[in-house]
Protein backbone atom coordinates (compact mmCIF):
# COMPACT_ATOMS: atom_id res chain seq x y z
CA UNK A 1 46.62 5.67 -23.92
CA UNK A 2 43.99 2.71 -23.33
CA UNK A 3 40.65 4.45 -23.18
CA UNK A 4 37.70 3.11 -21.36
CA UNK A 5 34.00 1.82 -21.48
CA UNK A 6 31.89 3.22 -18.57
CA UNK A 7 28.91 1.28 -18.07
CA UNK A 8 26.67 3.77 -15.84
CA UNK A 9 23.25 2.73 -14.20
CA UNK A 10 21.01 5.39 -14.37
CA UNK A 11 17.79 6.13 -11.96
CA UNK A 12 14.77 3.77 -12.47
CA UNK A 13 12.68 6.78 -11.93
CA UNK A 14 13.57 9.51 -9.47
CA UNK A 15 16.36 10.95 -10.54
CA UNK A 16 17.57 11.52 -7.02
CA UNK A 17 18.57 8.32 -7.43
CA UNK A 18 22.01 8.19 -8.88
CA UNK A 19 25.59 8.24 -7.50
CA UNK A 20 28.20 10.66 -7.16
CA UNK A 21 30.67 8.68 -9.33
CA UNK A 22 27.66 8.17 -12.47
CA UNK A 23 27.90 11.99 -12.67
CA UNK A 24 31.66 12.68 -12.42
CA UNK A 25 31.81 9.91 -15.28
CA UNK A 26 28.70 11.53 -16.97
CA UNK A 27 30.48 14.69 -17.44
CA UNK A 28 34.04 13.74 -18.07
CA UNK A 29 33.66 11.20 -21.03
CA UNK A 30 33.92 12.17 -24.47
CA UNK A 31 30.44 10.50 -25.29
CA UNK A 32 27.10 9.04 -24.08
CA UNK A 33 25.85 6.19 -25.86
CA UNK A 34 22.43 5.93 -24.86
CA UNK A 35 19.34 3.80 -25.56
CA UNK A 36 16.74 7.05 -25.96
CA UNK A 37 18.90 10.38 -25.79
CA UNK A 38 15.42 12.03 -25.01
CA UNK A 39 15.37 10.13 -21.83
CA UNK A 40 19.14 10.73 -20.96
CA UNK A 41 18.30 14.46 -22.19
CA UNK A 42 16.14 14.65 -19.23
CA UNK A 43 18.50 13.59 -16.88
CA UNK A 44 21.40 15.21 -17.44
CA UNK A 45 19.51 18.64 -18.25
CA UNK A 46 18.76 18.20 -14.56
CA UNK A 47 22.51 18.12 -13.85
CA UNK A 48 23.75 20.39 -15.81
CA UNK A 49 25.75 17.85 -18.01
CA UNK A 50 26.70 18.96 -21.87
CA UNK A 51 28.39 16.21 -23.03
CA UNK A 52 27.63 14.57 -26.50
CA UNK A 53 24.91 11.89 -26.66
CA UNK A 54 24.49 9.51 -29.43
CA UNK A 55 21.70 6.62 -29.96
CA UNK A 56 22.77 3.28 -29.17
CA UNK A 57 19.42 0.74 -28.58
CA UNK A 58 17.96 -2.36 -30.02
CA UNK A 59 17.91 -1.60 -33.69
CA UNK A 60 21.13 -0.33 -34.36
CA UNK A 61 22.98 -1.77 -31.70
CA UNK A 62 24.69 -4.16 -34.20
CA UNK A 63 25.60 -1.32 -37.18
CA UNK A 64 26.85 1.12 -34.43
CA UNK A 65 29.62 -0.86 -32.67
CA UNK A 66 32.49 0.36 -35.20
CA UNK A 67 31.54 3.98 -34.73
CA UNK A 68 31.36 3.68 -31.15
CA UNK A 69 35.04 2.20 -30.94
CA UNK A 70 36.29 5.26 -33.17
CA UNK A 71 35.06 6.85 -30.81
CA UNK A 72 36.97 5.53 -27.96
CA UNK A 73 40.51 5.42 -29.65
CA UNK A 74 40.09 9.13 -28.73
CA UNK A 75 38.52 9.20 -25.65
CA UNK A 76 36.58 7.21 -22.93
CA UNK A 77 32.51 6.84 -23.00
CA UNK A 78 29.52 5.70 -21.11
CA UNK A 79 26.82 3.40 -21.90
CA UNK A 80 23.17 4.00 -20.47
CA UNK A 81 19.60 2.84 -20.96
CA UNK A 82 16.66 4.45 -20.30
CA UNK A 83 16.43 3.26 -16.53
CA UNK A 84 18.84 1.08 -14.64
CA UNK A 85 21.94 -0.94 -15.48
CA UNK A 86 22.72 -1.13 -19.24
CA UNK A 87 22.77 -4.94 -20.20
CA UNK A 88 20.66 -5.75 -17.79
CA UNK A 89 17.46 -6.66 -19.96
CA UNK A 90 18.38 -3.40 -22.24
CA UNK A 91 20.88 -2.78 -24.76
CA UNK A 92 24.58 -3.46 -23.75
CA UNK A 93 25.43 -6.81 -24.07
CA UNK A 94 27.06 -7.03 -27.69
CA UNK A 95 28.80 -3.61 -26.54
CA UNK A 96 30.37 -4.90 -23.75
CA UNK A 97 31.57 -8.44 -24.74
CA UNK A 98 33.10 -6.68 -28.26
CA UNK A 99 34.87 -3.83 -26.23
CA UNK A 100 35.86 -6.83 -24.05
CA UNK A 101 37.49 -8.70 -27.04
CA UNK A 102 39.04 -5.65 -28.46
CA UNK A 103 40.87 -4.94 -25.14
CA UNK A 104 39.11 -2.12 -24.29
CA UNK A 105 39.34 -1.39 -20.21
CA UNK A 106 35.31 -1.93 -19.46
CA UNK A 107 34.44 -0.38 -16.22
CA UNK A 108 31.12 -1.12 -14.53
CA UNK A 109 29.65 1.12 -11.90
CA UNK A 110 27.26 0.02 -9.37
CA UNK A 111 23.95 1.43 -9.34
CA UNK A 112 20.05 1.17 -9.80
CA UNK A 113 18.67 -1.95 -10.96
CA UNK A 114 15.10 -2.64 -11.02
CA UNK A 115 16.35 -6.37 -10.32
CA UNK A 116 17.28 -6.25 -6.62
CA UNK A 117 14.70 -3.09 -5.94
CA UNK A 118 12.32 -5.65 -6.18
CA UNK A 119 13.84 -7.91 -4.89
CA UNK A 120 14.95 -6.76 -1.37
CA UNK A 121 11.38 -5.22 -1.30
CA UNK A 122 8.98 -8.18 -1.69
CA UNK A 123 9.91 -10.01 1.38
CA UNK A 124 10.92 -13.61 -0.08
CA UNK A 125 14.28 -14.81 0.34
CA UNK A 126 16.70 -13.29 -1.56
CA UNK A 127 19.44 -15.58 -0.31
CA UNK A 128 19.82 -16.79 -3.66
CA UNK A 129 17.77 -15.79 -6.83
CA UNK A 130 17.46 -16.15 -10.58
CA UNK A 131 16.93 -13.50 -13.18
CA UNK A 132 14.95 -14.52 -16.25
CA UNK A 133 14.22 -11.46 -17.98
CA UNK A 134 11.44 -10.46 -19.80
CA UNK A 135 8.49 -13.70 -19.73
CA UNK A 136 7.67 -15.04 -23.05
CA UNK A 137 4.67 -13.33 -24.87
CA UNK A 138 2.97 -16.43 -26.45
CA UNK A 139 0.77 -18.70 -23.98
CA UNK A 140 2.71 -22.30 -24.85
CA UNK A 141 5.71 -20.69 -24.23
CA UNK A 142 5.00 -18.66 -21.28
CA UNK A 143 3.82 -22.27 -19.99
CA UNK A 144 6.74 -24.16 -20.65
CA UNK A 145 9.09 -21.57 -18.60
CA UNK A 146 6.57 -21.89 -15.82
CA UNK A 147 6.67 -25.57 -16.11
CA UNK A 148 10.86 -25.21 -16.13
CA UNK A 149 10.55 -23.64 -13.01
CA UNK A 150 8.40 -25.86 -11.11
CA UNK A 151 11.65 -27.49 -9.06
CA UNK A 152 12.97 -24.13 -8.93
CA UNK A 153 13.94 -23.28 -5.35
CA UNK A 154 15.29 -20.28 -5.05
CA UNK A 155 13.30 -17.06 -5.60
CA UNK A 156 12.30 -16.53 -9.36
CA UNK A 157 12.00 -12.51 -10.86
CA UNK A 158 11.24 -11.52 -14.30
CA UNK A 159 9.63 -8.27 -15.92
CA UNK A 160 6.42 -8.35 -17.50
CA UNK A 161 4.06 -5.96 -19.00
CA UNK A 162 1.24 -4.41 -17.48
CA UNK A 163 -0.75 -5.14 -20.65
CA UNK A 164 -0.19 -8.50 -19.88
CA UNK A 165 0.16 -8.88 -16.28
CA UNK A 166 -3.25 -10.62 -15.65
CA UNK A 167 -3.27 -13.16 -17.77
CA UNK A 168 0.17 -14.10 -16.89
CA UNK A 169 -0.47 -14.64 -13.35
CA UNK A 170 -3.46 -16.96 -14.30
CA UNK A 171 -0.87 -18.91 -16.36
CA UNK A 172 1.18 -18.99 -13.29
CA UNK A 173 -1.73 -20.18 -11.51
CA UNK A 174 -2.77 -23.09 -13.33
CA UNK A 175 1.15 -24.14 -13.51
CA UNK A 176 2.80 -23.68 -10.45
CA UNK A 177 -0.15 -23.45 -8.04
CA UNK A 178 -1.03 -20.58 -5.44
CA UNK A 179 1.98 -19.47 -4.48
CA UNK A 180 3.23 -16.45 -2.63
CA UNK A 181 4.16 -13.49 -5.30
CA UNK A 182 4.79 -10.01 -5.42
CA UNK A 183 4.20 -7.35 -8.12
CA UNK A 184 6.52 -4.43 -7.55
CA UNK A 185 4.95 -1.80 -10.42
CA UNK A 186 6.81 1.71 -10.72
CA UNK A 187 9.53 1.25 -8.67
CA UNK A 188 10.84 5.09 -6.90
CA UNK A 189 8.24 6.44 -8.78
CA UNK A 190 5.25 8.66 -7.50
CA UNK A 191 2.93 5.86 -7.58
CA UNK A 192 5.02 3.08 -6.60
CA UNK A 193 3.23 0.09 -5.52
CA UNK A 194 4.00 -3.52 -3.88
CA UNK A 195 1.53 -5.75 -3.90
CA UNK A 196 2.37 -8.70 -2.15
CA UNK A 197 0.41 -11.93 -1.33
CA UNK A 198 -1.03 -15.38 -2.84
CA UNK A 199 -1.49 -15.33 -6.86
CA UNK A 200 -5.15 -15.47 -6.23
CA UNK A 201 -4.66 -12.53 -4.35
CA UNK A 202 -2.56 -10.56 -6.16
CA UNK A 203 -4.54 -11.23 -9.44
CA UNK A 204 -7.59 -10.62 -7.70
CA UNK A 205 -6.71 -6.85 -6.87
CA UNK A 206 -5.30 -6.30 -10.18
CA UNK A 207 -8.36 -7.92 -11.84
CA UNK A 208 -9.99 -4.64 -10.78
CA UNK A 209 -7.17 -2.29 -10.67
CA UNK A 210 -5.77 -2.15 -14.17
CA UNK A 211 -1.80 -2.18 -13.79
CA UNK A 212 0.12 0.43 -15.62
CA UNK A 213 3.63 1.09 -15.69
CA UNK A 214 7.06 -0.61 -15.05
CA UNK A 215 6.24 -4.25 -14.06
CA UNK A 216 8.68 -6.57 -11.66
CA UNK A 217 7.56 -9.74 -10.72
CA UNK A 218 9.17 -11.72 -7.86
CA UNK A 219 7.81 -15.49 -7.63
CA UNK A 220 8.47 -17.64 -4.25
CA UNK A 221 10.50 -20.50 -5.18
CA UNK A 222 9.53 -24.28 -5.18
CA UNK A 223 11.11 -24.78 -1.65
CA UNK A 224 8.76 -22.47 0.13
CA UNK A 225 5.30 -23.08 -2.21
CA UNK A 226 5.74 -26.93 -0.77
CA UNK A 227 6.57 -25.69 2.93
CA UNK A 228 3.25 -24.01 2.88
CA UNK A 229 0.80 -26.18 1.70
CA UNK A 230 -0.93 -29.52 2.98
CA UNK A 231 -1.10 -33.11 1.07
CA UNK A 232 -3.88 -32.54 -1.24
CA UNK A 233 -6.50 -35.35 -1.76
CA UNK A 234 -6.51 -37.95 -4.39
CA UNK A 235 -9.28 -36.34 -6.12
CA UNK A 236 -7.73 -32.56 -6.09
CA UNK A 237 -4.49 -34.08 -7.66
CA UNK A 238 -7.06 -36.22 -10.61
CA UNK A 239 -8.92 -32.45 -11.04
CA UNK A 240 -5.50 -30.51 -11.14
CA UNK A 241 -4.41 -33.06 -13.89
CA UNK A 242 -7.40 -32.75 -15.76
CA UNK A 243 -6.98 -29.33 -16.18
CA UNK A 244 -3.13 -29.34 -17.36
CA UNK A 245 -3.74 -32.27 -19.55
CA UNK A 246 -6.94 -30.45 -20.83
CA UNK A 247 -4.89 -27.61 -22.02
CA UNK A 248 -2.10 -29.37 -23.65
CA UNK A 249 0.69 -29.66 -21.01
CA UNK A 250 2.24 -33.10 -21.50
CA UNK A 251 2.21 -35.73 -19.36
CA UNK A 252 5.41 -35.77 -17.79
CA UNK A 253 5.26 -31.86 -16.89
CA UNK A 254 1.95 -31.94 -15.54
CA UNK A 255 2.86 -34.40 -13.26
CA UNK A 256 6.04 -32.87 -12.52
CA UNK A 257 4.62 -29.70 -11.26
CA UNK A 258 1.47 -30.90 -9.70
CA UNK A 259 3.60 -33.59 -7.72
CA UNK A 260 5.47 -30.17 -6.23
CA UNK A 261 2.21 -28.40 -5.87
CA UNK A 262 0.44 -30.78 -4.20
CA UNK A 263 3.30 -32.85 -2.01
CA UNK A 264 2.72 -36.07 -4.22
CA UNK A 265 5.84 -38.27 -5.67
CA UNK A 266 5.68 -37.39 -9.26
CA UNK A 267 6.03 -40.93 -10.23
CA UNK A 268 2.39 -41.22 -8.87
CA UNK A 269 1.02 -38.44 -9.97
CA UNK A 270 2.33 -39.32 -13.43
CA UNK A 271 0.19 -42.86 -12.72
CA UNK A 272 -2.34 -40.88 -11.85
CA UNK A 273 -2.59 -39.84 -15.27
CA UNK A 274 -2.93 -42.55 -16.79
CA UNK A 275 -6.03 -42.96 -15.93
CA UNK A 276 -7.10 -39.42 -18.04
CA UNK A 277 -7.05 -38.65 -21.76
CA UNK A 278 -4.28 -36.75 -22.80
């Protein structure tokens, strides 16, 4: 008998939040694998669910694959995180492609994802989308993925911490200009919060309200940023430069984003510069 991998999404916060099927599957597999069995304690303690749990997260992820398939020559089990759809930015991935290549039957069940919560809440288009995860800690870095994104039309989303959450939308700022943004911060939580606007605006309110929790950020893309705003002047696009160049951003990427910022051709917004010090 060919035994299965249930991949089970699991509430992002209120535990209301979770489907019929999750807790049939919850209860009739021979094992959870979960990233913090305290967290998964909670929830199925709440349901009345006794089956096994075992710890399966980022630091053993790698060294707990063999026991895990053991494990399913005898019966089926389900992979969860702490909130959400396993893989998904959490633990999952190696699981999933190694049952795949073992010819395990993987089964994934739709559910909660913090993802398209945000998402379908912030009011940009959600027509089409990219994911990019979790944004880089380090400033040059968080920089160049900015930068990446500057012809990026569809709508961007990526998780960030709230430790973090200022400075980053400065950085996104300087790089791709004021565009429209929203922060969607403890999503079906008690104090779940969307605030949506400008960067300037959105950074402004959280200047002076620290953020704290789960942090989604949903970014408009290129396409709309440009429909919004006017032809800048020659000497906004010559002060814009001065300030990329200023803090290291070469050349060719300052121009490349300030051309979409500001409605220039790149080519002569990259003459433009020229005329600065790099």
């Amino acid at each position: 008998m060919t035994h299965s991998l249930y991949i089970v999404p699991t509430p992002l916060g209120n535990l209301e939040d979770i489907t019929l099927r999750a807790l049939r599957i919850l209860r009739e597999v021979r094992l959870i694998a979960a990233e913090d069995t305290r967290t998964t304690r909670k929830l199925l303690d709440r349901y009345e669910i006794t089956t096994p749990l075992t710890a399966y997260h980022e630091h053993n992820k790698l060294t707990k694959l063999d026991a895990l398939f053991e494990t399913l020559t005898d019966g089926d089990i389900a992979l969860v995180s702490d909130a959400g759809t396993p893989g998904i930015s959490d633990p999952g991935y190696e699981l999933i492609r190694e049952a795949l290549a073992r010819g395990v039957n993987v089964v994934p069940l739709p559910g909660a994802s913090a993802v398209i919560t945000a998402l379908v809440g912030s009011g940009l288009p959600t027509d089409g989308f990219v994911y990019i995860g979790f944004l880089p800690r380090k400033d040059k870095a968080l920089r160049e993925c900015f930068t990446a994104l500057a012809e990026e039309r569809r709508t961007v989303i990526a998780y960030e911490s709230p430790n973090r959450l200022v400075e980053t939308l400065a950085t996104l700022q300087s790089v791709l200009g004021n565009r429209q943004v929203v922060v969607a911060r403890e999503l079906t939580k008690l104090y779940e919060e969307f605030q949506r606007g400008t960067v300037s605006d959105v950074l402004a309110h959280f200047t002076t309200h620290e953020p704290r929790g789960e942090i989604t950020l949903v970014i408009a893309g290129a396409a709309d940023a440009q429909a919004e705003q006017a032809t800048w002047d020659e000497a906004a696009v010559l002060a814009a430069l001065d300030e990329q160049l200023t803090q290291g951003i070469p050349r060719k990427e300052a121009a490349k984003a300030i051309a979409l910022r500001s409605g220039w051709d790149r080519r002569e917004v990259y003459r433009l510069s020229l005329n600065l010090p790099s």
